[in-house]
Structure formats: structure tokens, C-alpha cells
C-alpha atoms as a PDB file:
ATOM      1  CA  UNK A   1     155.644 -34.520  57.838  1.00  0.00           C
ATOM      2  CA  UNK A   2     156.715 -37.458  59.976  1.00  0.00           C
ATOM      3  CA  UNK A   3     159.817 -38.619  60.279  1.00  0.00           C
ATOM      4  CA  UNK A   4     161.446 -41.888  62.162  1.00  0.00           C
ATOM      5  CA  UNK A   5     164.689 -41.655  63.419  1.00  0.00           C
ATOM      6  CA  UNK A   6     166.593 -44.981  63.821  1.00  0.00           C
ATOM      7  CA  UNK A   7     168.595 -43.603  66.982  1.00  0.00           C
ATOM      8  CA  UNK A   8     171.775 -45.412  66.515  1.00  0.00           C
ATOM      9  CA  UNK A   9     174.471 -45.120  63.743  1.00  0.00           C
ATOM     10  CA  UNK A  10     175.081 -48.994  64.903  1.00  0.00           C
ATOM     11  CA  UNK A  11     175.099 -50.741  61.123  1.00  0.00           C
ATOM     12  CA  UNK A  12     172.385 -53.343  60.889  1.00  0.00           C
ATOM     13  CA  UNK A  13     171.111 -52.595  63.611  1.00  0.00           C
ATOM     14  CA  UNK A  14     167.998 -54.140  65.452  1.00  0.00           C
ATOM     15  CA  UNK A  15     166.683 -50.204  65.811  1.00  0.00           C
ATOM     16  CA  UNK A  16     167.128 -50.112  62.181  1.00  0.00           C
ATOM     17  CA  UNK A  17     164.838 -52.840  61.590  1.00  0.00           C
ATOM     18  CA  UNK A  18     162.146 -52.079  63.949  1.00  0.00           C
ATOM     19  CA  UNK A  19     161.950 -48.362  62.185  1.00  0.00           C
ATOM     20  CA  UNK A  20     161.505 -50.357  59.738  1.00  0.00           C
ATOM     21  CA  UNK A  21     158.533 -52.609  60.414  1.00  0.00           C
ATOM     22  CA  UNK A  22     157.051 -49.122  61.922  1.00  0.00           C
ATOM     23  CA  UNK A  23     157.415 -47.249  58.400  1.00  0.00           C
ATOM     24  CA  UNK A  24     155.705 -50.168  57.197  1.00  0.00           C
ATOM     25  CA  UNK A  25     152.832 -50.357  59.644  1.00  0.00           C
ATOM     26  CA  UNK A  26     152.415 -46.222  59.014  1.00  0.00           C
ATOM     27  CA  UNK A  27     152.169 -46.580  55.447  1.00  0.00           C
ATOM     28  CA  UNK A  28     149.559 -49.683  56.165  1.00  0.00           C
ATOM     29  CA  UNK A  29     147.744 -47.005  58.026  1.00  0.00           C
ATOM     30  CA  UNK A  30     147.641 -44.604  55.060  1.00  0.00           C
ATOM     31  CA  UNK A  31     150.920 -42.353  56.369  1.00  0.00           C
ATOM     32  CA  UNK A  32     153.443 -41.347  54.602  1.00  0.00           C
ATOM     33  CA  UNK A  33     156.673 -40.845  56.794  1.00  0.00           C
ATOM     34  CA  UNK A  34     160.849 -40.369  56.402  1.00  0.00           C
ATOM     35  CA  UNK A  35     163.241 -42.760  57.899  1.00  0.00           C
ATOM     36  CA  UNK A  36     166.510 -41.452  58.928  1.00  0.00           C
ATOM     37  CA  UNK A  37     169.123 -43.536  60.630  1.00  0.00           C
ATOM     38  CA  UNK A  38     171.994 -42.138  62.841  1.00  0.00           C
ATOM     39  CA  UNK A  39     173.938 -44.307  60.920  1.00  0.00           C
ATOM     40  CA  UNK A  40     173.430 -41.974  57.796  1.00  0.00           C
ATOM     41  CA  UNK A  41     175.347 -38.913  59.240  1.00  0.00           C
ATOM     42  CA  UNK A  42     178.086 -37.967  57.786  1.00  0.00           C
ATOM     43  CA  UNK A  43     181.338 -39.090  59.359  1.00  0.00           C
ATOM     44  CA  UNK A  44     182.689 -35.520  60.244  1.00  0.00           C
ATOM     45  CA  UNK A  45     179.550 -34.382  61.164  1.00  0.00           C
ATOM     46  CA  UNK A  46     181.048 -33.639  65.039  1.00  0.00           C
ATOM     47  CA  UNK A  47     183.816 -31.493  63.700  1.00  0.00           C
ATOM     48  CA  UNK A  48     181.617 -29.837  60.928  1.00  0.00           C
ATOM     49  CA  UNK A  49     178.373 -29.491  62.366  1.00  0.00           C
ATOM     50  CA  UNK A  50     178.216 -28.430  65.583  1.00  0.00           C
ATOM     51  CA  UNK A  51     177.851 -25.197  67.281  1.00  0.00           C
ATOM     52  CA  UNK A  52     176.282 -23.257  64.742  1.00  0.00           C
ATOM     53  CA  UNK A  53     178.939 -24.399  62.171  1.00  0.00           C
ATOM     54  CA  UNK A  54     176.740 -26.065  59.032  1.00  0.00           C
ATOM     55  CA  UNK A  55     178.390 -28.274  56.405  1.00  0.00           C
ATOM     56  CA  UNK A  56     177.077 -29.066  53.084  1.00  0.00           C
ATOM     57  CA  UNK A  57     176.590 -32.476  54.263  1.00  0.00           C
ATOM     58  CA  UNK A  58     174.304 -31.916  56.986  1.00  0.00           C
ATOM     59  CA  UNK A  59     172.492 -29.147  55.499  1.00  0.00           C
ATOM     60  CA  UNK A  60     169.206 -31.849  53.770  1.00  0.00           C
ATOM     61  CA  UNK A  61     169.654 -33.581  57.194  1.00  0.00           C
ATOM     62  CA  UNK A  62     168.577 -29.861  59.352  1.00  0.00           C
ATOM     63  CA  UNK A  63     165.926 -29.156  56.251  1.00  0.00           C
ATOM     64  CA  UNK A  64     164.331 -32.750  57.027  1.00  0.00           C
ATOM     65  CA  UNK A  65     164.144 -32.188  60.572  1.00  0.00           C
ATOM     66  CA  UNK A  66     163.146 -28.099  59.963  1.00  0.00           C
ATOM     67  CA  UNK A  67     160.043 -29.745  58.407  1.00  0.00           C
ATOM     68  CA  UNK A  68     159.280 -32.183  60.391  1.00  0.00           C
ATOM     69  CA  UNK A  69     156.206 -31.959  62.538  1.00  0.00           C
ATOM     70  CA  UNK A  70     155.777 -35.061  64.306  1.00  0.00           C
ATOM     71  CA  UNK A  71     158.793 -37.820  65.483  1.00  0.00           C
ATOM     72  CA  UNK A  72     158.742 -41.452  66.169  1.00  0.00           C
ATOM     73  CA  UNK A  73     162.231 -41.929  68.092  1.00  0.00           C
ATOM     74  CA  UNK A  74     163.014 -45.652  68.388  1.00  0.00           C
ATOM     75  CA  UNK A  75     165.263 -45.660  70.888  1.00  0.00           C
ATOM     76  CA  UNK A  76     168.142 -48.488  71.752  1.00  0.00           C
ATOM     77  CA  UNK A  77     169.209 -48.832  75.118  1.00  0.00           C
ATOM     78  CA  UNK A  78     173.110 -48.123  75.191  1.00  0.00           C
ATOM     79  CA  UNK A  79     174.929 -48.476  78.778  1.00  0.00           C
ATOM     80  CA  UNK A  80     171.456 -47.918  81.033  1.00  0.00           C
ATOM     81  CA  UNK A  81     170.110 -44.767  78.726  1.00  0.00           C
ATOM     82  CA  UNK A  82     170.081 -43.704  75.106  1.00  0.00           C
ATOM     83  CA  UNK A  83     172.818 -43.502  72.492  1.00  0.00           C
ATOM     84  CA  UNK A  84     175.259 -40.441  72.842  1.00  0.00           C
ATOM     85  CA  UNK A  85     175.255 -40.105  68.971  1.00  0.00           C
ATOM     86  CA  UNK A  86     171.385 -39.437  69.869  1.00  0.00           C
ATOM     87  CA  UNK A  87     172.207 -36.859  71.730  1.00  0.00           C
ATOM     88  CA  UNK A  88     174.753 -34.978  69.672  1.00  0.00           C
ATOM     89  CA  UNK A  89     172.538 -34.945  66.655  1.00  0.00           C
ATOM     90  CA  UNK A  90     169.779 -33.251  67.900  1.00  0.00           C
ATOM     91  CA  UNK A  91     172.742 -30.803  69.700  1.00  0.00           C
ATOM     92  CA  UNK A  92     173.620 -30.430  65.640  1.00  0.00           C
ATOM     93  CA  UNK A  93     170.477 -29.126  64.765  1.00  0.00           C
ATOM     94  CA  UNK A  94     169.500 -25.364  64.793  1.00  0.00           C
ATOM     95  CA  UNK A  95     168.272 -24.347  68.544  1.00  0.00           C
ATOM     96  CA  UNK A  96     165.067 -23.912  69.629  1.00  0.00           C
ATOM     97  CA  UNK A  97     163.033 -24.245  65.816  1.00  0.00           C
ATOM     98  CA  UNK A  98     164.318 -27.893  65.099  1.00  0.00           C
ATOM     99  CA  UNK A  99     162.176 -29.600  67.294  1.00  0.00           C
ATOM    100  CA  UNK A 100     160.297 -27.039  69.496  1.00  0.00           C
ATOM    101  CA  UNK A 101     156.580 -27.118  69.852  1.00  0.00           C
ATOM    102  CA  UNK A 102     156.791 -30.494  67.499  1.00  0.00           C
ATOM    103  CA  UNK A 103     155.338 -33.940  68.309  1.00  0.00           C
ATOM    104  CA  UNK A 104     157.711 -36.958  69.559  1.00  0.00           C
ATOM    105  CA  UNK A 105     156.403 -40.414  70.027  1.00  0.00           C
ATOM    106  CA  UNK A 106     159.506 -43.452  71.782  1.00  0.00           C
ATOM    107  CA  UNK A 107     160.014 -46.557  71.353  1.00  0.00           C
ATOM    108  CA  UNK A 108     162.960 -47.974  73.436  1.00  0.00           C
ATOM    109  CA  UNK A 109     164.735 -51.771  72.676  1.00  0.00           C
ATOM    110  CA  UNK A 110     166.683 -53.542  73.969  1.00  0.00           C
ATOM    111  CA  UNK A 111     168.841 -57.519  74.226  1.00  0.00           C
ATOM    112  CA  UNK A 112     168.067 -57.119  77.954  1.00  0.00           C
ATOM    113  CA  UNK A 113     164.961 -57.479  79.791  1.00  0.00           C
ATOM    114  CA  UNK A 114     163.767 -53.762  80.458  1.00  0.00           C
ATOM    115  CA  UNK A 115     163.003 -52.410  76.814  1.00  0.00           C
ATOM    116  CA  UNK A 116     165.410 -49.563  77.603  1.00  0.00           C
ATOM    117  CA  UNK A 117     162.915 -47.840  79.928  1.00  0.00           C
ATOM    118  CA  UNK A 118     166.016 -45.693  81.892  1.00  0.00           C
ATOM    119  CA  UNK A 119     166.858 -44.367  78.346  1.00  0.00           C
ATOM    120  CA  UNK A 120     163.661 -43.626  77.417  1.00  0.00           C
ATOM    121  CA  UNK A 121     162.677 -41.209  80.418  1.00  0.00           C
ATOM    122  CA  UNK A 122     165.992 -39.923  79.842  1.00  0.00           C
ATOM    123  CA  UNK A 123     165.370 -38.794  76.266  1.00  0.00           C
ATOM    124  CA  UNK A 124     161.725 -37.596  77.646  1.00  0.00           C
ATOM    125  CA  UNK A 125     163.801 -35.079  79.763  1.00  0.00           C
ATOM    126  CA  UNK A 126     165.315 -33.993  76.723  1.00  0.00           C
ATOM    127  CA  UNK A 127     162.464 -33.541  74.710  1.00  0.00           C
ATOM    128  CA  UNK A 128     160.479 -31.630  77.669  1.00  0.00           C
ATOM    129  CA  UNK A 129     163.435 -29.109  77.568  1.00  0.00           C
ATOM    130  CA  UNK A 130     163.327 -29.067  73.810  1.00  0.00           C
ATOM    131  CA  UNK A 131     159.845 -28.033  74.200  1.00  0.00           C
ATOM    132  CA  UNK A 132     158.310 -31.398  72.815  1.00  0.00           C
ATOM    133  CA  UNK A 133     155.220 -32.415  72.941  1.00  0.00           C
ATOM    134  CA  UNK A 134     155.601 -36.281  74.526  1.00  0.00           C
ATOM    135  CA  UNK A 135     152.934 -38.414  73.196  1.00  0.00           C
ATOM    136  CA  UNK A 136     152.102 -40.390  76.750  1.00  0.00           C
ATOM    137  CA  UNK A 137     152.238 -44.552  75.187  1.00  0.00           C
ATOM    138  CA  UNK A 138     155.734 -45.243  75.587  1.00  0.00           C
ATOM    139  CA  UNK A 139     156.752 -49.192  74.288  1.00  0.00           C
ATOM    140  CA  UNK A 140     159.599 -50.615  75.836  1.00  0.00           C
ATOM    141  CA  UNK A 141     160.538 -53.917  73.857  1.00  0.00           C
ATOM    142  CA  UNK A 142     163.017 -56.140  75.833  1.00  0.00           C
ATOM    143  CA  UNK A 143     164.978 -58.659  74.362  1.00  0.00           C
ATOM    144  CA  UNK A 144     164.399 -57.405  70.983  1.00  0.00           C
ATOM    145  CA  UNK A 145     166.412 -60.320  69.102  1.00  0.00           C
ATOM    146  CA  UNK A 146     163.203 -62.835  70.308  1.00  0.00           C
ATOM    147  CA  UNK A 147     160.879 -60.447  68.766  1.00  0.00           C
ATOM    148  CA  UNK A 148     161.667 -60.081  65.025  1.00  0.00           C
ATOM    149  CA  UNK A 149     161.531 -62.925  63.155  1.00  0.00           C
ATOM    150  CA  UNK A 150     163.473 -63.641  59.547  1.00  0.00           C
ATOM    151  CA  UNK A 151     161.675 -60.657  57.659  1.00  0.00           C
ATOM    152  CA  UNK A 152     162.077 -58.741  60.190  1.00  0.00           C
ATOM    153  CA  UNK A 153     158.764 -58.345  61.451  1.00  0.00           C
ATOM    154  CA  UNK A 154     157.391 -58.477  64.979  1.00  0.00           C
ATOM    155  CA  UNK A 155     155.388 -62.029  65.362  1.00  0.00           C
ATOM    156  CA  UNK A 156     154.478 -62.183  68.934  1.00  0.00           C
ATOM    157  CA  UNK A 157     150.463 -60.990  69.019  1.00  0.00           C
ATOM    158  CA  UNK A 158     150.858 -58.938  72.627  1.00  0.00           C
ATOM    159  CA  UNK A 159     153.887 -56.774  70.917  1.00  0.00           C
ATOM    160  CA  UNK A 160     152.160 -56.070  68.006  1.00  0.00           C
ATOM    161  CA  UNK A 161     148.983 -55.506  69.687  1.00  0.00           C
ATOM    162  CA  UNK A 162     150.766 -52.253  71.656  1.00  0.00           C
ATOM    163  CA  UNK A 163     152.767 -51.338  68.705  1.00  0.00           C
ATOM    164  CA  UNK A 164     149.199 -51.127  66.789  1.00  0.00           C
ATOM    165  CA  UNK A 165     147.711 -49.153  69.664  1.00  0.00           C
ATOM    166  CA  UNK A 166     150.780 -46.594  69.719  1.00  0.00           C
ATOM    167  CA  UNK A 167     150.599 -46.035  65.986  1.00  0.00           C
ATOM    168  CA  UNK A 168     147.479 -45.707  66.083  1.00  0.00           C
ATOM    169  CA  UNK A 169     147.494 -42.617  68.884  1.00  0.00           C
ATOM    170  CA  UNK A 170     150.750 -41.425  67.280  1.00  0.00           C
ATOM    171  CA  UNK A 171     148.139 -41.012  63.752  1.00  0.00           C
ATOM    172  CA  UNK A 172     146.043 -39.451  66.010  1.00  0.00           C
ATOM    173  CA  UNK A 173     148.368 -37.421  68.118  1.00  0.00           C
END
């Protein structure tokens, strides 16, 4: 199974509408895949859900990831690395089986200039420690309100040239 997480619980969110076009251009490609957004947890999930405690809430949210093989992360940049909430949901889910020996593929944004690239090695650390397998075509997409238009879609031909070339290895990966 693949799964995209939409790595910020930010409401209409740019990330959420880049997962988005991605789910799109998977299921263009023939793939089926989940999209979860951060946005989704449930409210209490840091008092309810966290260090082996397990709510009824979060329970369909650890079976997703459980049977999940392969991730696409897209990844906002949030003060010069990733989003905390990020990082606390994948400290939620059951240690090491959630995401060890599984396939992660990252996409960072950003409204600045540098696509989130900080964020995204930082999240690469915590996949290596995770035991992740890293696919090795990162996309960093700066200034991410220029490069959706009103549907939403990417328009300009070099962005969705990569984005084509790293779905196309993710399929592969």
C-alpha cells in the first residue's frame, strides 16, 4: 500500500494541495494510494496517543500506517526544517514496525526560495534512524504559491517534468 502524508495539520494548506495533485498523478500512473493529512489527527491525540498509550481515535490511523509499505512525505518547510506535528506523529506510532524496513519518498515546499531543503535532510535523518529506505530524488519546490495554479495543479513544464521523473522512480522504487 502507499500512502501520502500531507505533513502539516495547517488547514488548506499548500502541502495539502500538492498531495493532492500527487494522488492524482499516481492514480494517472495506474496506483492506487491513501492520503492522510496531519490535519486529520485527532485533537487530543498528544495527550492520548503517545507513549504507548492508544486511543480509539488513533487506532485506523496506526492500522493505515502498520500497512503501509511505501511513503510519499510532502514536506512544508516550518521555521528552517519540518513541522513538529511531523515529528510527533510518527513518535505516536508503534516503535520500530510502523515504518521500519518501509519505503519513503520527500517532497519539501515552501513560500521561500529553497523548497525546504534544511527540512528535508532533517526528516532524512529521521527516516535513516527509523530504518527507512530513502528513495535518492528529493524535489524541493520553492515558492510554492507561483506554482499551483486555480485547480490546483502544477503548470510550470520544468516542475512537472521532476515531479513526473520522481513518481515515476517512486512506482519503481
Amino acid at each position: 500500500m502507499v500512502t501520502i502524508i500531507a505533513s502539516t495539520n495547517r488547514p488548506e494548506s499548500s502541502t495539502l494541495k500538492l498531495s493532492k495533485y500527487y494522488q492524482q498523478l499516481l492514480s494517472n500512473k495506474g496506483v492506487t494510494s491513501n492520503l492522510f493529512s496531519l490535519e486529520e489527527l485527532p485533537a487530543n491525540f498528544i495527550q492520548t496517543d503517545m507513549y504507548g498509550q492508544r486511543s480509539n481515535n488513533f487506532q485506523p490511523l496506526q492500522q493505515m500506517v502498520t500497512e503501509t509499505q511505501k511513503f510519499l512525505f510532502i514536506i512544508p518547510e516550518y521555521n528552517g526544517s519540518f513541522p513538529g506535528v511531523l515529528k510527533t506523529f510518527v513518535d505516536a506510532c508503534n516503535f520500530p514496525e510502523s515504518f521500519y524496513d518501509k519505503k519513503a519518498a520527500l517532497v519539501g515546499l515552501s513560500s521561500g526560495k529553497y523548497g525546504n531543503i534544511r527540512g528535508i535532510e532533517h526528516f532524512t535523518g529521521v527516516c535513516h534512524y527509523l530504518n527507512m529506505h530513502v528513495m535518492p530524488l528529493k524535489l524541493h519546490i520553492p515558492a510554492i504559491h507561483k506554482e499551483l495554479d486555480e485547480q490546483n495543479r502544477l503548470f510550470k513544464e520544468d516542475t512537472i517534468k521532476f515531479v513526473n521523473e520522481q513518481v515515476d522512480k517512486f512506482i519503481k522504487f
